[in-house]
Protein backbone atom coordinates (compact mmCIF):
# COMPACT_ATOMS: atom_id res chain seq x y z
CA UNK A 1 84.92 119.49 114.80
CA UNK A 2 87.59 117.34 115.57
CA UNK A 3 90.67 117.05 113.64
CA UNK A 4 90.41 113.37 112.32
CA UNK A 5 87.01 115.02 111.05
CA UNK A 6 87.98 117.79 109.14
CA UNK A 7 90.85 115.41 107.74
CA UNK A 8 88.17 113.12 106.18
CA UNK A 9 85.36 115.25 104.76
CA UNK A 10 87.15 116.42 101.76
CA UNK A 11 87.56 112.44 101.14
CA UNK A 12 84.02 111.93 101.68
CA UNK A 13 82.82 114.54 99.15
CA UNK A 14 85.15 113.51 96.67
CA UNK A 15 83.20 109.98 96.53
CA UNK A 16 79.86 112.14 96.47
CA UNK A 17 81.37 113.76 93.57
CA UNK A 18 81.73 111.00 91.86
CA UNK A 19 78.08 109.54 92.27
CA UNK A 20 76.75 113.18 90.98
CA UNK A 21 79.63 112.38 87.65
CA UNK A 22 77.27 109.56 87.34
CA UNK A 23 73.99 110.78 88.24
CA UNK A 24 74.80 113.18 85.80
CA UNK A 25 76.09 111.13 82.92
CA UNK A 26 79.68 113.28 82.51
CA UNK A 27 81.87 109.36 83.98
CA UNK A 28 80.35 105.53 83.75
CA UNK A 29 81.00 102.25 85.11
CA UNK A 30 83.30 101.94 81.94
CA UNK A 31 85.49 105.16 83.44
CA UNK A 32 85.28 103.83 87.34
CA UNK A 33 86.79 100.79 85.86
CA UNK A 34 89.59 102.42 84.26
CA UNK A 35 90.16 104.33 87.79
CA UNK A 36 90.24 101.87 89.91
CA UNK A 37 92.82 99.86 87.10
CA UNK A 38 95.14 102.90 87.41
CA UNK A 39 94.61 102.99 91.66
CA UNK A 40 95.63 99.56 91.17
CA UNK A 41 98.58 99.22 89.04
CA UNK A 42 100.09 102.92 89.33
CA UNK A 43 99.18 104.99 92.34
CA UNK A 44 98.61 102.60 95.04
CA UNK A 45 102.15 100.60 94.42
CA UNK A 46 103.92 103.87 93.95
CA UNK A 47 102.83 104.77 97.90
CA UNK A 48 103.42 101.26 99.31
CA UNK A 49 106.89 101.41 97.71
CA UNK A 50 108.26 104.84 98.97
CA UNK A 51 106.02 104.39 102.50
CA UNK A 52 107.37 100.60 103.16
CA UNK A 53 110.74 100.93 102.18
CA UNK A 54 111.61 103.97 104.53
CA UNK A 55 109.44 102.66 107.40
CA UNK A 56 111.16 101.29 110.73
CA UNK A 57 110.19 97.80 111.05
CA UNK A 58 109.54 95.62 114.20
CA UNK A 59 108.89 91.99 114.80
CA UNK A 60 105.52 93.45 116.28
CA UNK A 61 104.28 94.64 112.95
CA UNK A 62 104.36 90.88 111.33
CA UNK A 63 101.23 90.19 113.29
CA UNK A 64 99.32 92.30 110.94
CA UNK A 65 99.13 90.55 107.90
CA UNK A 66 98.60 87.19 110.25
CA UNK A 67 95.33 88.99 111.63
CA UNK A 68 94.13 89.76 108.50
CA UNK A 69 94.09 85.95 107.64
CA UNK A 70 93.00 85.09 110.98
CA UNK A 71 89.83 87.98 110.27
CA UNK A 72 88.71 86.17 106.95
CA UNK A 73 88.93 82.13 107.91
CA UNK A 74 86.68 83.05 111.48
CA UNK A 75 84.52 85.17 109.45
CA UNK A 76 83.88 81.90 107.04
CA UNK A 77 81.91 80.39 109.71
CA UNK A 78 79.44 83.06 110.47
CA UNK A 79 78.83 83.84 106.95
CA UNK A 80 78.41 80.12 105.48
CA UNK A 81 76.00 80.06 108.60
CA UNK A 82 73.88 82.75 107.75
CA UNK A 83 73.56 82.21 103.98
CA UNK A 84 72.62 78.79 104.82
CA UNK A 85 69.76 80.65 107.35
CA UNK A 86 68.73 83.23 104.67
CA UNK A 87 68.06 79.71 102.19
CA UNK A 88 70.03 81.67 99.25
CA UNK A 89 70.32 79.81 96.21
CA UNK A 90 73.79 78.62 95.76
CA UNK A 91 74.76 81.43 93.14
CA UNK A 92 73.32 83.83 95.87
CA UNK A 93 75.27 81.71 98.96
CA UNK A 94 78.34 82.09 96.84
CA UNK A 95 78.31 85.84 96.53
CA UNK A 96 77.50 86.01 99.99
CA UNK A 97 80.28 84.18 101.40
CA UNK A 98 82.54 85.85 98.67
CA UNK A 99 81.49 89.08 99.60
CA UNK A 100 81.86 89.25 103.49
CA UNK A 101 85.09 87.73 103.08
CA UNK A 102 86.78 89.66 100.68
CA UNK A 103 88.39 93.19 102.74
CA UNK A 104 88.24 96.23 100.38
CA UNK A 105 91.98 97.38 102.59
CA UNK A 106 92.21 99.66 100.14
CA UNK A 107 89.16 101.56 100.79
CA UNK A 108 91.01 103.07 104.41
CA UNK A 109 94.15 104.13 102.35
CA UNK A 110 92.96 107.16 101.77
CA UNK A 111 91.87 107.84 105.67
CA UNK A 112 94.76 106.59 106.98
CA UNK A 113 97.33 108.51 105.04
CA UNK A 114 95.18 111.71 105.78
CA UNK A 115 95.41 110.42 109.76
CA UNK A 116 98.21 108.48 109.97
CA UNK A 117 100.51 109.90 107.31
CA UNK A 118 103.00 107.28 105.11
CA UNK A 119 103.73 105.38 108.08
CA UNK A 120 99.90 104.84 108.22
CA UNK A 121 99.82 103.56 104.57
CA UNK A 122 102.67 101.60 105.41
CA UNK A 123 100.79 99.55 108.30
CA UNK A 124 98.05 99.11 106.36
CA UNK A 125 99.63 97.62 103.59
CA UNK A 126 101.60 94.87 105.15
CA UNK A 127 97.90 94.21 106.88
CA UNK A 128 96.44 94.38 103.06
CA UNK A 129 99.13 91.86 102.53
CA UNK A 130 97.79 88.50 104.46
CA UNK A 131 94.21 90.21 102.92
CA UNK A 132 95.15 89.78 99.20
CA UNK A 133 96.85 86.32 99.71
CA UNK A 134 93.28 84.83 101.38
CA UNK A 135 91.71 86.43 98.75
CA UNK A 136 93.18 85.09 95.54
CA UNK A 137 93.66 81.70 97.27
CA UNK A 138 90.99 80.70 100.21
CA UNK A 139 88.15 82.77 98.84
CA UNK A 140 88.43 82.69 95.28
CA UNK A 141 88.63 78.82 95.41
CA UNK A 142 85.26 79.55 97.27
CA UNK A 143 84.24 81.77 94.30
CA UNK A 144 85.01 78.79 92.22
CA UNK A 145 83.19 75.99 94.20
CA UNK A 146 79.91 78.15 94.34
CA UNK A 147 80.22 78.81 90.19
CA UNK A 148 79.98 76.50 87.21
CA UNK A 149 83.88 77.27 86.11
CA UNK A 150 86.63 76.30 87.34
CA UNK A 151 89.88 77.92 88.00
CA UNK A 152 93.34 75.59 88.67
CA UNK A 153 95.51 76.49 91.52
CA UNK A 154 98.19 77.76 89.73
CA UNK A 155 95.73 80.05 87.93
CA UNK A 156 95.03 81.74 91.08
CA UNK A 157 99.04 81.66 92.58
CA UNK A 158 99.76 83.51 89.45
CA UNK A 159 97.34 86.36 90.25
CA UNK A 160 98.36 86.52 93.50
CA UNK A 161 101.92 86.62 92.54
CA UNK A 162 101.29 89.32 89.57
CA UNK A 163 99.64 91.64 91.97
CA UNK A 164 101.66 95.37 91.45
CA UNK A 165 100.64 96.01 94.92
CA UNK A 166 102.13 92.98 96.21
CA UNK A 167 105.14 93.43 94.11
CA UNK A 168 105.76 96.65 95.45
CA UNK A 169 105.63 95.35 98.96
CA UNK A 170 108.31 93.12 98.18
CA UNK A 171 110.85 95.01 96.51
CA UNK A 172 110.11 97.94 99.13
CA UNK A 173 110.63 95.31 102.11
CA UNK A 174 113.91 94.43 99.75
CA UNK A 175 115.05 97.86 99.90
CA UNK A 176 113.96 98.91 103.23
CA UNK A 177 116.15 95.73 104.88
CA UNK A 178 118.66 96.69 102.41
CA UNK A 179 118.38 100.21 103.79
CA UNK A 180 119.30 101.51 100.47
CA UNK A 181 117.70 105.08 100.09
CA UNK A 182 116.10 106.27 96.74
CA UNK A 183 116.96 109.68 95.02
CA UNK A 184 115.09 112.38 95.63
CA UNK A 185 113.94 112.81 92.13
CA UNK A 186 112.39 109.19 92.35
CA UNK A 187 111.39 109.66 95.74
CA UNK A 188 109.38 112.65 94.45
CA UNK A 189 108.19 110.98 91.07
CA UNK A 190 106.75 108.09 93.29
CA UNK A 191 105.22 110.62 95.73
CA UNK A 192 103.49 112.84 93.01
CA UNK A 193 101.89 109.50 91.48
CA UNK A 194 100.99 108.13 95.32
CA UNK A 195 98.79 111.29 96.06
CA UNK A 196 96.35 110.66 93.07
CA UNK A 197 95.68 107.25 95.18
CA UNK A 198 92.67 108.95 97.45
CA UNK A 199 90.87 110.22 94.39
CA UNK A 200 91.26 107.77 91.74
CA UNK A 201 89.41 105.21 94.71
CA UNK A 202 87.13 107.90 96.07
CA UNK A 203 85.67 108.61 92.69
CA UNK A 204 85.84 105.24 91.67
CA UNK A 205 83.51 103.68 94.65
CA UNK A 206 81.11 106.48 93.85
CA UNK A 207 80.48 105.75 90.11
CA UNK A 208 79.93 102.47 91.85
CA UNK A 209 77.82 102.72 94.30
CA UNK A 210 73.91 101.93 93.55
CA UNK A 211 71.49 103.32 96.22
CA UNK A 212 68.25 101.00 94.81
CA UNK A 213 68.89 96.84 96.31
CA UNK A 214 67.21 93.39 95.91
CA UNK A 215 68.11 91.10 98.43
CA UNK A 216 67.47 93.36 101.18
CA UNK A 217 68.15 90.80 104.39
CA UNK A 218 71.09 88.85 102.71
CA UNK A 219 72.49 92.57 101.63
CA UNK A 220 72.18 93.84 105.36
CA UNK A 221 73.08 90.69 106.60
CA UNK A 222 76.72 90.62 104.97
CA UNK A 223 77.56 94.35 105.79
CA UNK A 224 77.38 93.58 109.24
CA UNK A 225 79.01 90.57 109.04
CA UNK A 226 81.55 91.72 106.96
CA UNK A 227 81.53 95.32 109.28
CA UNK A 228 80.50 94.99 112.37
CA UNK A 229 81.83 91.64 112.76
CA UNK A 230 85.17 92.10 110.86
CA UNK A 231 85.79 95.42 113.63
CA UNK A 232 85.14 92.94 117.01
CA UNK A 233 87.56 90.24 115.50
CA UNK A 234 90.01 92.83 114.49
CA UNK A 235 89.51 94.87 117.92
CA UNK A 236 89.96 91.43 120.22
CA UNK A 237 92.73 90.25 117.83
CA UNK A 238 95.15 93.32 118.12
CA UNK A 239 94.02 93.14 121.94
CA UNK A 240 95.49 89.60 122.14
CA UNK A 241 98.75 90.37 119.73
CA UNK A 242 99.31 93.32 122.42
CA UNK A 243 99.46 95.82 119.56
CA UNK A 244 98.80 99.91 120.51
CA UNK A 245 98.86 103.37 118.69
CA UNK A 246 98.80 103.56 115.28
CA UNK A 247 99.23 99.20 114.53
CA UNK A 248 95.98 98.74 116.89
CA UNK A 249 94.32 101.74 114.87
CA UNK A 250 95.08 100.09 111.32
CA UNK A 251 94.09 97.39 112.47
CA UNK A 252 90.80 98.57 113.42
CA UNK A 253 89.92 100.43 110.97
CA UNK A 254 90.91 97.59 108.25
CA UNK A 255 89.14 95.59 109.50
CA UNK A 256 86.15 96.56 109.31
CA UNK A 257 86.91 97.56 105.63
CA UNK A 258 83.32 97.41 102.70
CA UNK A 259 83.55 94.54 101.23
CA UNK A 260 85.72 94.78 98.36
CA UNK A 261 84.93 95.34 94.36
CA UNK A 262 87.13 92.27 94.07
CA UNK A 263 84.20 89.95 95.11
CA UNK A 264 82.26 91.42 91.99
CA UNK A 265 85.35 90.11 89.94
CA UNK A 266 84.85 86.92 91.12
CA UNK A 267 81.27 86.34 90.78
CA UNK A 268 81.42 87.96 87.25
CA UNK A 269 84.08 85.40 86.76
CA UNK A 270 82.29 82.37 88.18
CA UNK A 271 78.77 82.77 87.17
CA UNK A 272 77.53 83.99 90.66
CA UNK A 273 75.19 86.25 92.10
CA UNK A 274 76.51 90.08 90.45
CA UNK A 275 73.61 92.15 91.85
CA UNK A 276 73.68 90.82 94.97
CA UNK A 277 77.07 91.63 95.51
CA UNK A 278 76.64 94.70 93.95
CA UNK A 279 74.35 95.78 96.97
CA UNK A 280 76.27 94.37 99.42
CA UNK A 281 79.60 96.44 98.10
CA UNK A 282 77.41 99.69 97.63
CA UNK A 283 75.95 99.92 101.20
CA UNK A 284 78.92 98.42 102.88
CA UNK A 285 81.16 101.40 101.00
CA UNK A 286 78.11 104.00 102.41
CA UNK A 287 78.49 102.44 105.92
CA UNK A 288 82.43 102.41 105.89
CA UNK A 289 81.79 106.32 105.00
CA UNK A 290 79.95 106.95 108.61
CA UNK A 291 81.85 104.47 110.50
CA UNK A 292 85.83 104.57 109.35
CA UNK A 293 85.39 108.59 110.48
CA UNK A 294 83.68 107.93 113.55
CA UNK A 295 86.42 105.41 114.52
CA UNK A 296 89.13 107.34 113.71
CA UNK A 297 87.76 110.55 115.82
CA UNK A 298 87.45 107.42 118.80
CA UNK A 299 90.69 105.53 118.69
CA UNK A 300 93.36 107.30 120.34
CA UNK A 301 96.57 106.60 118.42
């Protein structure tokens, strides 16, 4: 078994853990919220802080957030394509759209540190970067055009802006060109907090995930759009920004991230089609399971 392998299965049966917590009534969807809240505003920023702001950066590494913008406007035309081709009523053809487009980055965190260490996590969030600023702008104006409500731009500037993740970037890209260094008693507080990242999301996605679907074709459909076509634009991307080792393998491997729980958020939020994304986020989360290890046992770094 190779080594990227025996790296991943623990992660892997820690989201199988949490379905049985489900299955067998001890956690709900009311705890998998609360989780993924504390991934969100706690662990996750803690990592990106300490990982970014000790990192070495290079002029190389901007093209990662770029590419994860460039990934989500050329994967608008395919997916408005096909949900015009599957006839989806326009709640449906919302979620649809919504949910190929929106990148669950965070869902490789956990494989990447195990793989890649911090300066894995570190890549991956500057990537995660141009991710969340499509997503609360470009896509969740789609969100909003599909639904009933409406939401005004500054509405969705401020979430963007008030994202901890986000603001964790910044100050860490603050510090790190500052090239101030943190104590080692913070250093270690932000550490401690950072490893609860891979099980807080592991556990999460499997109180989440629901293995019965409607929707079949449209469900299938937007995986491997969202997939298989989100790992060829991010594999001939990186090819074309000349990125190798461990930027070309973040790359990858983001890119071809499930489809993120942020999409049910939005169509929650605008009146759209819930159980349809539901299945898409379940099945792409299962298929990110078999391919995310596969890739990273491939991809030399």
């Amino acid at each position: 078994m190779g080594a990227a392998f025996e790296k991943i299965i623990p992660i892997v049966l820690v989201f199988a853990f949490g379905y049985l917590l489900k299955a067998g009534k001890v956690l709900d969807k009311t705890d998998g919220d609360t989780l993924l809240k504390v991934f969100f505003n706690v662990s996750v920023p803690a990592l990106i802080f300490l990982s970014v702001s000790q990192m070495h950066l290079t002029l190389e590494l901007l093209w990662l957030p770029v590419i994860a913008v460039l990934i989500i406007l050329i994967s608008y035309f395919s997916a408005h394509s096909c949900g015009k081709a599957l006839h989806l009523p326009r709640p449906a053809h919302g979620s649809f759209l919504v949910s190929v487009l929106v990148m669950n980055v965070a869902f490789s965190y956990p494989f990447l540190l195990a793989t890649g260490g911090e300066e894995g996590l570190a890549l991956v969030s500057l990537f995660d970067f141009g991710n969340t600023f499509i997503v609360w702008t470009f896509t969740y104006f789609l969100a909003c055009k599909y639904g009933p409500n409406s939401a005004s731009m500054a509405v969705m500037l401020r979430k963007f802006a008030s994202s901890p993740p986000l603001l964790s970037l910044f100050c860490a890209l603050i510090m790190n060109q500052s090239h101030l260094e943190l104590p080692d008693l913070i250093v270690q507080f932000f550490r401690m907090l950072g490893h609860l990242s891979t099980p807080l999301m592991m556990l999460a996605l499997g109180i989440f995930f629901r293995p019965k679907i409607s929707q079949k074709g449209a469900v299938f459909t937007a995986v491997f759009l969202r997939m298989g076509g989100g790992l060829l634009l991010g594999y001939l991307l990186s090819y074309l920004a000349g990125l190798e080792g461990l930027p070309r393998v973040v790359v990858l491997v983001a890119s071809c991230s499930p489809a993120g729980i942020t999409s049910l958020v939005f169509t929650a939020m605008e009146d759209l089609d819930q159980e349809l994304a539901a299945g898409i986020i379940s099945y792409s989360v299962l298929g990110g399971l078999i391919l995310v290890p596969i890739l990273l046992q491939l991809t030399p770094r």
